[in-house]
Protein backbone atom coordinates (compact mmCIF):
# COMPACT_ATOMS: atom_id res chain seq x y z
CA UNK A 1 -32.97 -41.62 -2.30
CA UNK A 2 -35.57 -41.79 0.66
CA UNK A 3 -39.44 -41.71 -0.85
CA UNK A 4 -41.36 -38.83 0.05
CA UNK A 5 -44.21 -40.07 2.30
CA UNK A 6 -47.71 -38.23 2.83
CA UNK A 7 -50.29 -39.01 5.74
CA UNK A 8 -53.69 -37.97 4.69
CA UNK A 9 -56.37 -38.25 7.32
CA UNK A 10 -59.86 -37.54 6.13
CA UNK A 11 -62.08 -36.70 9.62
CA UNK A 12 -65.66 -36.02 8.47
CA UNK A 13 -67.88 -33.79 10.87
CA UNK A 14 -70.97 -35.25 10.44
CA UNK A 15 -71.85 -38.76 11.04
CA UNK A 16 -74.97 -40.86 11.10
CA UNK A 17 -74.20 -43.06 14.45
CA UNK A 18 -72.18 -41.15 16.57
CA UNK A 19 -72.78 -36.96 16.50
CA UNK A 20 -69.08 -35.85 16.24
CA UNK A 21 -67.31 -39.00 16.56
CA UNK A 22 -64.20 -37.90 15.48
CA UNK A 23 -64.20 -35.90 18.34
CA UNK A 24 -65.19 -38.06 21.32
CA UNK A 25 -62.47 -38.54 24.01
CA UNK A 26 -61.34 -42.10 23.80
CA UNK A 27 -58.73 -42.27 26.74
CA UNK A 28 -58.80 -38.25 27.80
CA UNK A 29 -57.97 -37.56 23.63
CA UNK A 30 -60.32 -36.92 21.07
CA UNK A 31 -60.41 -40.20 18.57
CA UNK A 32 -58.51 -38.03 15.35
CA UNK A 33 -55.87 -36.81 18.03
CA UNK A 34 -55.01 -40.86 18.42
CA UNK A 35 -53.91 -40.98 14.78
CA UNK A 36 -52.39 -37.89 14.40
CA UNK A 37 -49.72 -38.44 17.07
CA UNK A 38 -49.39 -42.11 15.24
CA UNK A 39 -48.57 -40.19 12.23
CA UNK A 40 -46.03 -37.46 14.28
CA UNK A 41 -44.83 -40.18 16.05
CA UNK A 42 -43.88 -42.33 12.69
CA UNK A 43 -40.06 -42.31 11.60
CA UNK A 44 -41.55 -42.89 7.59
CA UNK A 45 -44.22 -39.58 7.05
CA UNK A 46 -42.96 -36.50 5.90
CA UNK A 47 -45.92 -34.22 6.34
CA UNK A 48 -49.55 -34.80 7.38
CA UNK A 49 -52.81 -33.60 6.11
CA UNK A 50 -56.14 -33.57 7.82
CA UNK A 51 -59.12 -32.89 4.93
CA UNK A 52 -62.59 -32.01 6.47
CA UNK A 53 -65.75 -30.23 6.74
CA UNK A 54 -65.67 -29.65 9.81
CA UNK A 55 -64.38 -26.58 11.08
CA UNK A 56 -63.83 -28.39 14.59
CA UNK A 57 -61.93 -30.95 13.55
CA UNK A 58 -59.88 -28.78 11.50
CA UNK A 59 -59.05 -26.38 14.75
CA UNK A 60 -58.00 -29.75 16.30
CA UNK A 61 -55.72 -30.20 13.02
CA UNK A 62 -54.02 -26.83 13.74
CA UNK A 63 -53.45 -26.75 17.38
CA UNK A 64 -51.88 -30.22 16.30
CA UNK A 65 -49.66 -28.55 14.23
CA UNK A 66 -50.51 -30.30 11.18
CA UNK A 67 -51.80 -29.19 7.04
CA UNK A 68 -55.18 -28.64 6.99
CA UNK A 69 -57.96 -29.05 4.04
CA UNK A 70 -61.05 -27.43 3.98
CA UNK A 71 -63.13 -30.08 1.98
CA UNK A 72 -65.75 -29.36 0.37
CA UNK A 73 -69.43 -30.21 1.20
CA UNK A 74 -69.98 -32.46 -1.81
CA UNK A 75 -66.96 -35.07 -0.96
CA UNK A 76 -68.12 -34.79 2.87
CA UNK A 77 -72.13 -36.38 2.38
CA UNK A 78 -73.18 -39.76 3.48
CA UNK A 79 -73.10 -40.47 -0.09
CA UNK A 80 -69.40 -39.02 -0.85
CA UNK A 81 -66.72 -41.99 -1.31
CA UNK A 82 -63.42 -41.87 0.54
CA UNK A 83 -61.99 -42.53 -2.52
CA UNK A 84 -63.48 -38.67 -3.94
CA UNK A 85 -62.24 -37.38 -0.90
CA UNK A 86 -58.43 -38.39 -1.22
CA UNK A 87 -58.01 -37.72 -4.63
CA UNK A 88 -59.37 -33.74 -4.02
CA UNK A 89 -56.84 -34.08 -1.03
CA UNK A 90 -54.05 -34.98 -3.16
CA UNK A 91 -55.29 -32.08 -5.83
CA UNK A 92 -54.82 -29.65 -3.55
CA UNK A 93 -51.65 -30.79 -2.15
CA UNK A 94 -50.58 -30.24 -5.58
CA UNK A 95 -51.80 -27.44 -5.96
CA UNK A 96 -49.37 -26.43 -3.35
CA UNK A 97 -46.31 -27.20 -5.68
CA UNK A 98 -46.11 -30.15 -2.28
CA UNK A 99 -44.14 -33.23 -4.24
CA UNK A 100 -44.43 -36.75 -2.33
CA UNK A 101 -43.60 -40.20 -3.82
CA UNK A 102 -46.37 -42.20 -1.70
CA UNK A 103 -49.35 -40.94 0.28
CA UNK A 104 -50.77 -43.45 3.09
CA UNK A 105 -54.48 -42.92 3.52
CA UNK A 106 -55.05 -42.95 7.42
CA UNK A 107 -58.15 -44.06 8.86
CA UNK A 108 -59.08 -42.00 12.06
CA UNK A 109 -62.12 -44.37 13.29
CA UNK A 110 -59.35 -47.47 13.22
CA UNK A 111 -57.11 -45.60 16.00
CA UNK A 112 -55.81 -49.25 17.77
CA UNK A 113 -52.20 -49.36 15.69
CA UNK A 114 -48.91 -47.95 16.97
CA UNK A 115 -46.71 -45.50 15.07
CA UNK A 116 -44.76 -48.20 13.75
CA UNK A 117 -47.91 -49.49 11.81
């Protein structure tokens, strides 16, 4: 039976070095845009979820046609771990009676990979 395979990409809004970097056009397409077509484009992910704060990046996630996760403030500070963020991403996939057997953790600031990666 073929494993059940979850892309989660966690896009902050705010950032310390670059306002919005997320969202800067790298090649005419904003940088999260790069590894969300990676993930559309992959032959292995079943279903994709973007979790932010950021109400921007999350209209990005939509028009992409993708899930979308309204994270909370407290796993979105400079302080917050990744780590916090993923598992409230994977609590409120859950939550959504969604059932996967893996879930690959996708990096949007680390955009030079292919769809085969």
């Amino acid at each position: 039976m073929k494993k059940k395979i979850f892309a989660i990409i966690l896009a902050r809004g705010g950032s310390k070095g670059i306002k919005n970097k997320n969202l800067k056009k790298i090649k005419d397409k904003p940088l999260l845009k790069w590894s969300i077509d990676h993930c559309k484009n992959s032959k292995y992910i079943d279903e994709i979820w973007l979790s932010s704060d950021s109400s921007k990046i999350l209209r990005l996630g939509k028009k992409s046609s993708i899930n979308i996760i309204k994270r909370p403030k407290k796993f979105a500070l400079d302080k917050s771990s990744s780590e916090e963020a993923w598992l409230h991403a994977i609590s409120y996939i859950e939550k959504k009676n969604k059932h996967f057997d893996c879930v690959l953790a996708i990096q949007p600031t680390s955009a030079i990979r292919g769809s085969e990666d």
